[in-house]
PDB file of N, CA and C in Angstrom:
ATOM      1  N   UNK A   1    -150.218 148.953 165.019  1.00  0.00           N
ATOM      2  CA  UNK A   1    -150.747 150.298 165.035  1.00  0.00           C
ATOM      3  C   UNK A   1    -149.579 151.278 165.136  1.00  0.00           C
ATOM      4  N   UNK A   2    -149.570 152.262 164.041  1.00  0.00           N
ATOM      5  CA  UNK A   2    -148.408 153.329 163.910  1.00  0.00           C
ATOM      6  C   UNK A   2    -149.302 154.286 165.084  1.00  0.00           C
ATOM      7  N   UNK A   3    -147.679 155.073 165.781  1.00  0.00           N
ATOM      8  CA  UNK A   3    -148.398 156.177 166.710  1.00  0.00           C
ATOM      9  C   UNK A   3    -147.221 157.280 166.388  1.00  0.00           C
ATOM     10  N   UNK A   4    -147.707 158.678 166.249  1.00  0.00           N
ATOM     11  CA  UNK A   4    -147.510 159.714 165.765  1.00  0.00           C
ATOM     12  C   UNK A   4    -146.275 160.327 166.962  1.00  0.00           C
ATOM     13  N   UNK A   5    -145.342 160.465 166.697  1.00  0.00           N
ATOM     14  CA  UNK A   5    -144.229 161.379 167.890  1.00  0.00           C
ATOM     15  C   UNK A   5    -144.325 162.465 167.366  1.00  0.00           C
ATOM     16  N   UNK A   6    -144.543 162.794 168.757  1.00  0.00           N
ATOM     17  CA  UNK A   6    -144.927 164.521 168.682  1.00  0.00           C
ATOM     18  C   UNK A   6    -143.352 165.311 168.082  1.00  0.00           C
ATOM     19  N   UNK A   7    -143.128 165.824 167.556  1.00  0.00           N
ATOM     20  CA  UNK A   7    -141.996 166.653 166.846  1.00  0.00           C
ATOM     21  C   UNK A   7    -140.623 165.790 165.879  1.00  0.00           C
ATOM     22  N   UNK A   8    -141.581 164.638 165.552  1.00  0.00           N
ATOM     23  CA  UNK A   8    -141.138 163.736 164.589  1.00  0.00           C
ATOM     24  C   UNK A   8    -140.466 164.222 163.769  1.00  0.00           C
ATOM     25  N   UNK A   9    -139.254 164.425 162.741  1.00  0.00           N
ATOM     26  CA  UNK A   9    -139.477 165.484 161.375  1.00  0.00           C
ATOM     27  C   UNK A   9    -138.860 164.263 160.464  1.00  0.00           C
ATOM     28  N   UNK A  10    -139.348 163.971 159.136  1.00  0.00           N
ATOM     29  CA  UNK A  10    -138.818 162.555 158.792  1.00  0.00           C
ATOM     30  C   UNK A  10    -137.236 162.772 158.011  1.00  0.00           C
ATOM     31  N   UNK A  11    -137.705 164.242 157.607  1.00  0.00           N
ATOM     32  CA  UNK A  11    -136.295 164.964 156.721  1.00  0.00           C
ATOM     33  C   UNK A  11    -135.125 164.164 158.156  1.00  0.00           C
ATOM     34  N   UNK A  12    -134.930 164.944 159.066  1.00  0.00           N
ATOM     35  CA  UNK A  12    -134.146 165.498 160.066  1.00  0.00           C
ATOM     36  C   UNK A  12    -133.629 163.609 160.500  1.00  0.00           C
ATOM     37  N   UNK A  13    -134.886 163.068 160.368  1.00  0.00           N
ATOM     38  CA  UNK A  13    -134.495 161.624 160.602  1.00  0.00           C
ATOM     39  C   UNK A  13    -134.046 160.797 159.970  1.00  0.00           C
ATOM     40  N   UNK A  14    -134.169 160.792 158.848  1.00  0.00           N
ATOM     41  CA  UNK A  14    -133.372 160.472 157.897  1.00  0.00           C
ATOM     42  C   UNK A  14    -131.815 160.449 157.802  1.00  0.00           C
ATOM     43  N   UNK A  15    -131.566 161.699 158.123  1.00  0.00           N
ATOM     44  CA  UNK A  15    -130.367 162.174 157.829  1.00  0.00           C
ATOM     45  C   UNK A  15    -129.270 161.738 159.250  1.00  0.00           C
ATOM     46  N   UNK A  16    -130.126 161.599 160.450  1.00  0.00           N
ATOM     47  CA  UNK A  16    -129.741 161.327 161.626  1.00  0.00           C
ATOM     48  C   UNK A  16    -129.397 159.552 161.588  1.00  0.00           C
ATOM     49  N   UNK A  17    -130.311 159.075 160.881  1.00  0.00           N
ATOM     50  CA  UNK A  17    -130.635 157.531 160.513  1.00  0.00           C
ATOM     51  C   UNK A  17    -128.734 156.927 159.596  1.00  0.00           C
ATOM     52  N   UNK A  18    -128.947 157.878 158.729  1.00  0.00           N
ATOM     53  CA  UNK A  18    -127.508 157.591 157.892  1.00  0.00           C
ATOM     54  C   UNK A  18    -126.366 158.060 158.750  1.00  0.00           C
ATOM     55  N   UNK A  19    -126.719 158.851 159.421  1.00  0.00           N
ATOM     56  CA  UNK A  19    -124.764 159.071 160.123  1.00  0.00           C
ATOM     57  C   UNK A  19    -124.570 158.498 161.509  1.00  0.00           C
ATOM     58  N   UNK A  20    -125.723 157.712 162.172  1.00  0.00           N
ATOM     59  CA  UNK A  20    -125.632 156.398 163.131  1.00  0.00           C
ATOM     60  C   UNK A  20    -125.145 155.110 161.866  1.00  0.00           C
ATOM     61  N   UNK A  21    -125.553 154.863 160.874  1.00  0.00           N
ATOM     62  CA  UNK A  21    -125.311 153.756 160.246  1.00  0.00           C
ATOM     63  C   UNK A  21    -123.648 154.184 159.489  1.00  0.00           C
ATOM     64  N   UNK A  22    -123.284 155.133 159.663  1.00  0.00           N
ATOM     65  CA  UNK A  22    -122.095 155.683 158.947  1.00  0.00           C
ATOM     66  C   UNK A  22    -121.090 155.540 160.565  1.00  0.00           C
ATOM     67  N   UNK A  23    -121.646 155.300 161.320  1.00  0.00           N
ATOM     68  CA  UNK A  23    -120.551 155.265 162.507  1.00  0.00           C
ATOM     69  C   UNK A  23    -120.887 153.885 162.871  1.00  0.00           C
ATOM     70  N   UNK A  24    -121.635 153.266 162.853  1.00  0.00           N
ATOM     71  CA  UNK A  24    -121.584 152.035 163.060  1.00  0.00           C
ATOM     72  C   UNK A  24    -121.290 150.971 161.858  1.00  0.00           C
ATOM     73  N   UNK A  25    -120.352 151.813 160.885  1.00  0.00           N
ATOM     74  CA  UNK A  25    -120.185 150.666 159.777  1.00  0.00           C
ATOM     75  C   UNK A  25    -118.642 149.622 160.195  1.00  0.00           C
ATOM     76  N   UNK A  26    -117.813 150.908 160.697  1.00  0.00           N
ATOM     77  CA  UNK A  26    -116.594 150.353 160.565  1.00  0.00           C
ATOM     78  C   UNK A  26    -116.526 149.419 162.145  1.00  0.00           C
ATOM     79  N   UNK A  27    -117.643 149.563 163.255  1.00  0.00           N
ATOM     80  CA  UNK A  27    -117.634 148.971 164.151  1.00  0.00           C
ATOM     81  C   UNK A  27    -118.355 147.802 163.490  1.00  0.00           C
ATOM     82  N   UNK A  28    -119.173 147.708 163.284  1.00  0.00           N
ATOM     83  CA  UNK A  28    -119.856 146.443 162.336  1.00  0.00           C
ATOM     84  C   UNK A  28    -118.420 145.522 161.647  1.00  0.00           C
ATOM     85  N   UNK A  29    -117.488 146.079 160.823  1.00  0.00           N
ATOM     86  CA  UNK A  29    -116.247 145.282 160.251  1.00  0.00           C
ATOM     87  C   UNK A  29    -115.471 144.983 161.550  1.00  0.00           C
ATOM     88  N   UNK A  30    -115.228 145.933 162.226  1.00  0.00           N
ATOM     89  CA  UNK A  30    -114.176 145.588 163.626  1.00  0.00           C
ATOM     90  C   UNK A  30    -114.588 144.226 164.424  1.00  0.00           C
ATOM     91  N   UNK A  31    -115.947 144.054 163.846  1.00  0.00           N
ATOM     92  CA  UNK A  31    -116.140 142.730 164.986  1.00  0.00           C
ATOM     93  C   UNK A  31    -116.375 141.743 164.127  1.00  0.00           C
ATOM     94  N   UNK A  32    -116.609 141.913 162.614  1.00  0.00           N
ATOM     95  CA  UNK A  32    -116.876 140.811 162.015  1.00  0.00           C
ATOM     96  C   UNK A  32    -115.569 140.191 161.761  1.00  0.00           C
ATOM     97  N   UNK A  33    -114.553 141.121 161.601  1.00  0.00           N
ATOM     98  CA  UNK A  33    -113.218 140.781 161.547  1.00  0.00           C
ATOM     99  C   UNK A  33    -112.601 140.168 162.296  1.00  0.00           C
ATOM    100  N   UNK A  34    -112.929 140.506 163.688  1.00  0.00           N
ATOM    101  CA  UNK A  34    -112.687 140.039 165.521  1.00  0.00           C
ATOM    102  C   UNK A  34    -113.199 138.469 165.471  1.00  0.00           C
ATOM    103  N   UNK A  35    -114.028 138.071 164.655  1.00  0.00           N
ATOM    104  CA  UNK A  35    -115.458 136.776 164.892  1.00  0.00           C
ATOM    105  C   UNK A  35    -114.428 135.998 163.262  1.00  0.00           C
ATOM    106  N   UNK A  36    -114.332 136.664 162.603  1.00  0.00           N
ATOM    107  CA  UNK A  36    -113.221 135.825 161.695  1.00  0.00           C
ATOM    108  C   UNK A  36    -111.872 135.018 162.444  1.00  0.00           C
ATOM    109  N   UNK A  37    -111.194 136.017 163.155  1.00  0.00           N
ATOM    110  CA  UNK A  37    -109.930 135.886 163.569  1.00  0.00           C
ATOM    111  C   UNK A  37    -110.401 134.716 164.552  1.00  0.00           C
ATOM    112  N   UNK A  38    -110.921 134.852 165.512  1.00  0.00           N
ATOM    113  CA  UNK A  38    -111.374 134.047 166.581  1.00  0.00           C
ATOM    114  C   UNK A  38    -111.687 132.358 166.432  1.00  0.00           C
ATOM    115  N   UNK A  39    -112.882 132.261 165.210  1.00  0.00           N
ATOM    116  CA  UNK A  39    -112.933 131.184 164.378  1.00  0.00           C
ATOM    117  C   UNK A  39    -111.501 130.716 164.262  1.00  0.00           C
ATOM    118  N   UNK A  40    -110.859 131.143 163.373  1.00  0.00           N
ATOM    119  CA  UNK A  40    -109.479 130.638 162.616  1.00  0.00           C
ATOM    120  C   UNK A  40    -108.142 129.984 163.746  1.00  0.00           C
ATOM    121  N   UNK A  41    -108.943 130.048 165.279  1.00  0.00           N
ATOM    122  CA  UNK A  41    -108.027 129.902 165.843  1.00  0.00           C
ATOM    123  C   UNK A  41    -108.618 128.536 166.354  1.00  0.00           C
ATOM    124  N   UNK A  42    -109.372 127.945 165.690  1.00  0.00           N
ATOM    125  CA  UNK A  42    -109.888 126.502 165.850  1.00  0.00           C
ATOM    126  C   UNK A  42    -110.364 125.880 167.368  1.00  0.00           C
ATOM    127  N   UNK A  43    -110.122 126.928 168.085  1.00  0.00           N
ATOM    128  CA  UNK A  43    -110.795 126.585 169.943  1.00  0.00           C
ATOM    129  C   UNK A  43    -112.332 126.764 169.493  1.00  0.00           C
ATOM    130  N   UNK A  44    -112.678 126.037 170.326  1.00  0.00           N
ATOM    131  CA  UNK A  44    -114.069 126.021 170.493  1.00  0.00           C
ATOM    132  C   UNK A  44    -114.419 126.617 172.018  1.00  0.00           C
ATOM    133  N   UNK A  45    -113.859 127.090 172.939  1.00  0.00           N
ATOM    134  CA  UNK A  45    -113.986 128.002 173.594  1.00  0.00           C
ATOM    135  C   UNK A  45    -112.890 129.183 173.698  1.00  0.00           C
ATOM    136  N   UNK A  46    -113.462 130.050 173.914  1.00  0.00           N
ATOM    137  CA  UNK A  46    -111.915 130.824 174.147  1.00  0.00           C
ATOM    138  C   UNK A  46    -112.523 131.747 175.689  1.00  0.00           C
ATOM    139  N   UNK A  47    -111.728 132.027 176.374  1.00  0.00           N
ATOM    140  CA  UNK A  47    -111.954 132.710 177.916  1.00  0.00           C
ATOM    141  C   UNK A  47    -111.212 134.417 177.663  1.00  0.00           C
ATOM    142  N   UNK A  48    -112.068 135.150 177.887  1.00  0.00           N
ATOM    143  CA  UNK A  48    -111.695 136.214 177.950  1.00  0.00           C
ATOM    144  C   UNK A  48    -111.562 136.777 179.522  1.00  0.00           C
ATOM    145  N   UNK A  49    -111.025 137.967 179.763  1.00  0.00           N
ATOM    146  CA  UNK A  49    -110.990 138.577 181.498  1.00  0.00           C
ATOM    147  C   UNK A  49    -112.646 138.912 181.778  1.00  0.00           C
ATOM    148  N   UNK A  50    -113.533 139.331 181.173  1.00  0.00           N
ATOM    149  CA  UNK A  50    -114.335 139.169 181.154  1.00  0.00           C
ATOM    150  C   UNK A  50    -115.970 138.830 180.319  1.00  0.00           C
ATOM    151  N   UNK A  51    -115.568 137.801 179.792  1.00  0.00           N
ATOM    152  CA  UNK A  51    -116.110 137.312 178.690  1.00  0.00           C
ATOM    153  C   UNK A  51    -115.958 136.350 177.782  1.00  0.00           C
ATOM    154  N   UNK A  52    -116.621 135.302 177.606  1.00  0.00           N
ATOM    155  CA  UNK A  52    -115.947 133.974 176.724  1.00  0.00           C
ATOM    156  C   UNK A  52    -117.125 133.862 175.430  1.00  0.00           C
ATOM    157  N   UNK A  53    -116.036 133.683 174.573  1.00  0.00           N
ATOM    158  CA  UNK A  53    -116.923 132.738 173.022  1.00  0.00           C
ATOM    159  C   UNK A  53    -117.052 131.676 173.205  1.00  0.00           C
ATOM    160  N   UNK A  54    -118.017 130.862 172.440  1.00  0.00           N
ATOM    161  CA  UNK A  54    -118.437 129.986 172.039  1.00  0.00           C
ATOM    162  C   UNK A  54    -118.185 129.609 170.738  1.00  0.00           C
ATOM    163  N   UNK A  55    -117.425 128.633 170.189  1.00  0.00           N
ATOM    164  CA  UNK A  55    -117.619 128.723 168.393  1.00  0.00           C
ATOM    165  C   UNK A  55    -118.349 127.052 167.961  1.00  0.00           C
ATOM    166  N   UNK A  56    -119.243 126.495 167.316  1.00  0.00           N
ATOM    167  CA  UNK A  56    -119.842 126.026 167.236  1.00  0.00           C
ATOM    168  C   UNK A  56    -120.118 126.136 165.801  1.00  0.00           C
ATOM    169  N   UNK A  57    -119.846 124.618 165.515  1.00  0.00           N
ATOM    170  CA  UNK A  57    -119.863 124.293 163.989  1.00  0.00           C
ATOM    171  C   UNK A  57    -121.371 123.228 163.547  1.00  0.00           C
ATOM    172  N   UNK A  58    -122.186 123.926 162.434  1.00  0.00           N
ATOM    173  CA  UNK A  58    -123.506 123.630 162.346  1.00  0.00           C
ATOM    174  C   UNK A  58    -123.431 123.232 160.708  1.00  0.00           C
ATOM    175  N   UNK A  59    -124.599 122.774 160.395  1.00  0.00           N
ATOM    176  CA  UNK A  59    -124.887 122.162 159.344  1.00  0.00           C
ATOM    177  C   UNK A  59    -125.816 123.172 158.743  1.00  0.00           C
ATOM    178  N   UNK A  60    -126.056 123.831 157.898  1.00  0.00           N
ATOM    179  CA  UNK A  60    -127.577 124.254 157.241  1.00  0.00           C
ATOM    180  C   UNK A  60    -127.803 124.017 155.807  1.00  0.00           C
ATOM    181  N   UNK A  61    -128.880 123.725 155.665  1.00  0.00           N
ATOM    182  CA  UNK A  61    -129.313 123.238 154.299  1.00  0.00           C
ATOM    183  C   UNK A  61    -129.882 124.461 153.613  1.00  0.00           C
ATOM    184  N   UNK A  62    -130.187 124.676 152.074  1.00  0.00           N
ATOM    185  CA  UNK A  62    -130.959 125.613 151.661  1.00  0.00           C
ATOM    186  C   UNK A  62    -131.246 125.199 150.441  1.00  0.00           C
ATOM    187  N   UNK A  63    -132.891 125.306 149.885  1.00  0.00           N
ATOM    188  CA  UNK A  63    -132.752 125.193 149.159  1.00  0.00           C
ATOM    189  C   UNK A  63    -132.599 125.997 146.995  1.00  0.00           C
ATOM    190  N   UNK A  64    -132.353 125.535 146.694  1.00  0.00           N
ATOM    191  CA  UNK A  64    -132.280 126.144 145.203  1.00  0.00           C
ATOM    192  C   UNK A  64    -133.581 126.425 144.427  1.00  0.00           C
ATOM    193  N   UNK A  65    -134.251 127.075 144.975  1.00  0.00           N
ATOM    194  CA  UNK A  65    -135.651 127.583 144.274  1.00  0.00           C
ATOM    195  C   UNK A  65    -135.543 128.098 142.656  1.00  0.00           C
ATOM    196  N   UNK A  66    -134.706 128.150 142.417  1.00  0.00           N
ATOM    197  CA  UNK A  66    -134.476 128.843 140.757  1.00  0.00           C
ATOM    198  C   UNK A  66    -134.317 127.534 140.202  1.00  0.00           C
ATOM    199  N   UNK A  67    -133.894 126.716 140.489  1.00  0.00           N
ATOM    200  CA  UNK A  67    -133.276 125.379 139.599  1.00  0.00           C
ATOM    201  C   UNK A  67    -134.481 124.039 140.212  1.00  0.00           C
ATOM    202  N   UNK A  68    -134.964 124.492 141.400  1.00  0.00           N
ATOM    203  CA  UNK A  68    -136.388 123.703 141.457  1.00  0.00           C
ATOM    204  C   UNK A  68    -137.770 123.953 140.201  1.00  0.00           C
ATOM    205  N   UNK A  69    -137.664 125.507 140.725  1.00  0.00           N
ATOM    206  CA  UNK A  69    -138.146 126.495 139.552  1.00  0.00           C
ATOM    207  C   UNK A  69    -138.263 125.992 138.258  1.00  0.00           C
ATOM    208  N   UNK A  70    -136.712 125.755 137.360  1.00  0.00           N
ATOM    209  CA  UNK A  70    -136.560 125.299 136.313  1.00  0.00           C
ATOM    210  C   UNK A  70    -137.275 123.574 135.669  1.00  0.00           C
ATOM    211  N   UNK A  71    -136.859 122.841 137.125  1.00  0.00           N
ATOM    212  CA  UNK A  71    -136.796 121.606 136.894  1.00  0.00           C
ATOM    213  C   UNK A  71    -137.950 120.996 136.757  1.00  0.00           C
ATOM    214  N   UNK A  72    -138.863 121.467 138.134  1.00  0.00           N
ATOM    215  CA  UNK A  72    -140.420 121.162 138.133  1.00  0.00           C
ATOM    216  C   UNK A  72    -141.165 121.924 137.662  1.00  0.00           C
ATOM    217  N   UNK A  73    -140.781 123.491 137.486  1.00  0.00           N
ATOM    218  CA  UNK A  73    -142.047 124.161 136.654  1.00  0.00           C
ATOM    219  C   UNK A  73    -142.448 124.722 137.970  1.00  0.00           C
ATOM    220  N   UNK A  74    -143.496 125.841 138.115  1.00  0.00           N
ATOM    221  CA  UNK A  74    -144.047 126.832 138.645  1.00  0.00           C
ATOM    222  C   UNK A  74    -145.146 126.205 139.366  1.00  0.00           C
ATOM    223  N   UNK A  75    -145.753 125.705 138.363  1.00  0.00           N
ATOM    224  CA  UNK A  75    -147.351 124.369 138.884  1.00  0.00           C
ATOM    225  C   UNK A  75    -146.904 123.598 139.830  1.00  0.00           C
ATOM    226  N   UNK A  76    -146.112 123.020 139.861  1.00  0.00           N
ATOM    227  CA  UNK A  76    -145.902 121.378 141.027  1.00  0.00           C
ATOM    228  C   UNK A  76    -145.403 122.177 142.156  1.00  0.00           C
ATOM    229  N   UNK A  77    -144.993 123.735 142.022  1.00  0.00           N
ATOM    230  CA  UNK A  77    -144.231 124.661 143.584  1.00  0.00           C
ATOM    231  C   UNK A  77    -145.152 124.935 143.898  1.00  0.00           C
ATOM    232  N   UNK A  78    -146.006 125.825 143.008  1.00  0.00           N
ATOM    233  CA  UNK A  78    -147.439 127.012 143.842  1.00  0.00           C
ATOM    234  C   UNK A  78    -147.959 126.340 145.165  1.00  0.00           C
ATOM    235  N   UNK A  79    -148.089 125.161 145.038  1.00  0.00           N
ATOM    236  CA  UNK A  79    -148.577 124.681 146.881  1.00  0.00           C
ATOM    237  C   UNK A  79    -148.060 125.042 147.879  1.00  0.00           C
ATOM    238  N   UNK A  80    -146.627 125.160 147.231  1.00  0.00           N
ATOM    239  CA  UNK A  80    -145.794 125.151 148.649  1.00  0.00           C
ATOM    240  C   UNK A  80    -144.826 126.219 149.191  1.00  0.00           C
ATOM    241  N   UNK A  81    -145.307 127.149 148.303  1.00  0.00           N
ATOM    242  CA  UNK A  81    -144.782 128.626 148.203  1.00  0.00           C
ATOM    243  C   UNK A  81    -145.896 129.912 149.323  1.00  0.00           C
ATOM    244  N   UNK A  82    -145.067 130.357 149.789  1.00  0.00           N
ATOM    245  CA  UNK A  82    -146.006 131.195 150.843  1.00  0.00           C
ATOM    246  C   UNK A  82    -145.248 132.313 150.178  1.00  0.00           C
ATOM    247  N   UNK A  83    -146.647 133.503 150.618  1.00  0.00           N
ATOM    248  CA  UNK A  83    -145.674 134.910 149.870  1.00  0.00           C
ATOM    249  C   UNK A  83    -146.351 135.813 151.568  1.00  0.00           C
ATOM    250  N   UNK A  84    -145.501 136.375 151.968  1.00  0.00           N
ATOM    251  CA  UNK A  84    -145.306 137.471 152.830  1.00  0.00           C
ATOM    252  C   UNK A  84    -145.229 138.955 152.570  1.00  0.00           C
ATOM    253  N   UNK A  85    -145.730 139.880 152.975  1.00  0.00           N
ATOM    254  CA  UNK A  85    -145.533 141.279 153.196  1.00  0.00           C
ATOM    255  C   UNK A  85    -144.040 141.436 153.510  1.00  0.00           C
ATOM    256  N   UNK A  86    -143.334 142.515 153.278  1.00  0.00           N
ATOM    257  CA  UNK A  86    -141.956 143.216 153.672  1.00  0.00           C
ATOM    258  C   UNK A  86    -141.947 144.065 153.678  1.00  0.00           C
ATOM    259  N   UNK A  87    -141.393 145.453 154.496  1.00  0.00           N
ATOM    260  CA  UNK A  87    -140.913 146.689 154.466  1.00  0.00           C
ATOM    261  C   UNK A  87    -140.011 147.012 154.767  1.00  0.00           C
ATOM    262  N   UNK A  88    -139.141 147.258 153.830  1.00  0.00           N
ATOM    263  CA  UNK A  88    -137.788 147.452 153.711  1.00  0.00           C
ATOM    264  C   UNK A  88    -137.258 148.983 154.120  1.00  0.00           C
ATOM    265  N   UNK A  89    -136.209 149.140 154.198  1.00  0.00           N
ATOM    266  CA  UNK A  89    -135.211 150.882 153.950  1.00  0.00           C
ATOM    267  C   UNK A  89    -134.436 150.996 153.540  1.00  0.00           C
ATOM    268  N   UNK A  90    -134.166 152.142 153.032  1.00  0.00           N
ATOM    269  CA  UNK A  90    -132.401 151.815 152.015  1.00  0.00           C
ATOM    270  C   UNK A  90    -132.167 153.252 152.025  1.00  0.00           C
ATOM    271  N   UNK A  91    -131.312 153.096 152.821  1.00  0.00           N
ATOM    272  CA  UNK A  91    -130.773 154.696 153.316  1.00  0.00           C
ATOM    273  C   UNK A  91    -129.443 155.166 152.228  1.00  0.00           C
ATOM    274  N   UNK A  92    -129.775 156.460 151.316  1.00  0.00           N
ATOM    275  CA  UNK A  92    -128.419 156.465 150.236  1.00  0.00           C
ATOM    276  C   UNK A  92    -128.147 157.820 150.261  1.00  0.00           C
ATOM    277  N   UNK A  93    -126.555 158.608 149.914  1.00  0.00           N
ATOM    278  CA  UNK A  93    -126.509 159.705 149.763  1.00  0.00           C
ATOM    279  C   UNK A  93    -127.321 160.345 148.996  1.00  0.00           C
ATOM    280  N   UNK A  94    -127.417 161.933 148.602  1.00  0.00           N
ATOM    281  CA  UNK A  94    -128.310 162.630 147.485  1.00  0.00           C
ATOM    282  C   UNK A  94    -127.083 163.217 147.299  1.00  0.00           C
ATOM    283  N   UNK A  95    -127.396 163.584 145.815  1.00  0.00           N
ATOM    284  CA  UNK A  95    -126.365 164.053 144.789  1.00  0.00           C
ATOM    285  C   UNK A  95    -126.547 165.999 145.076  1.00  0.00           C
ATOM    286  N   UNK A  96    -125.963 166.442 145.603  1.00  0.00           N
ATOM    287  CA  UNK A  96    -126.424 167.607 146.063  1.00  0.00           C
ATOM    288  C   UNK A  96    -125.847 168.900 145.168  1.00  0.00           C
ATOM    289  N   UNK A  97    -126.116 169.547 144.229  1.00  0.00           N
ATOM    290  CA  UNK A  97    -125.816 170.675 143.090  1.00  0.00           C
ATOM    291  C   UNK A  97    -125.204 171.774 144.040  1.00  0.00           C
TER     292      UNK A  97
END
């Protein structure tokens, strides 16, 4: 159930929406970069002054639905295919005259 905020404005939010995601981009790289470096140093724990990683090496499988797709045909999948709802956002500049 959607509920209505009182002095909502969607313009105003929008625009507020993109320049939190415009300041949290280069912090987003600073740590993915931080979580690269860290990896590469092959510990599987590391101890910080206050705070320790964990790095932990996993297996995941996935599979190739386009080349299942191809191989078996559409008919022998439809059983086993679930389709879901999504609502997405895609926040982009406007070209402003």
């Amino acid at each position: 159930m959607k509920h209505a905020v009182i002095n909502f404005i969607p313009a105003l939010a929008v625009d507020e929406l993109a320049e939190l995601l415009a300041q949290i981009a280069p912090l987003q790289k600073r740590a993915d970069d931080l979580k690269e470096q860290l990896k590469a140093t092959g510990l599987e724990r590391i101890i910080g002054t206050k705070h320790e990683a964990v790095v932990s090496l996993s297996e995941r499988e996935t599979m190739d639905t386009k080349r299942l797709r191809e191989d078996l045909g559409e008919a022998l999948l439809a059983p086993y295919l679930r389709s879901t709802l999504v609502t997405t956002l895609k926040v982009t500049a406007r070209k402003v005259h």
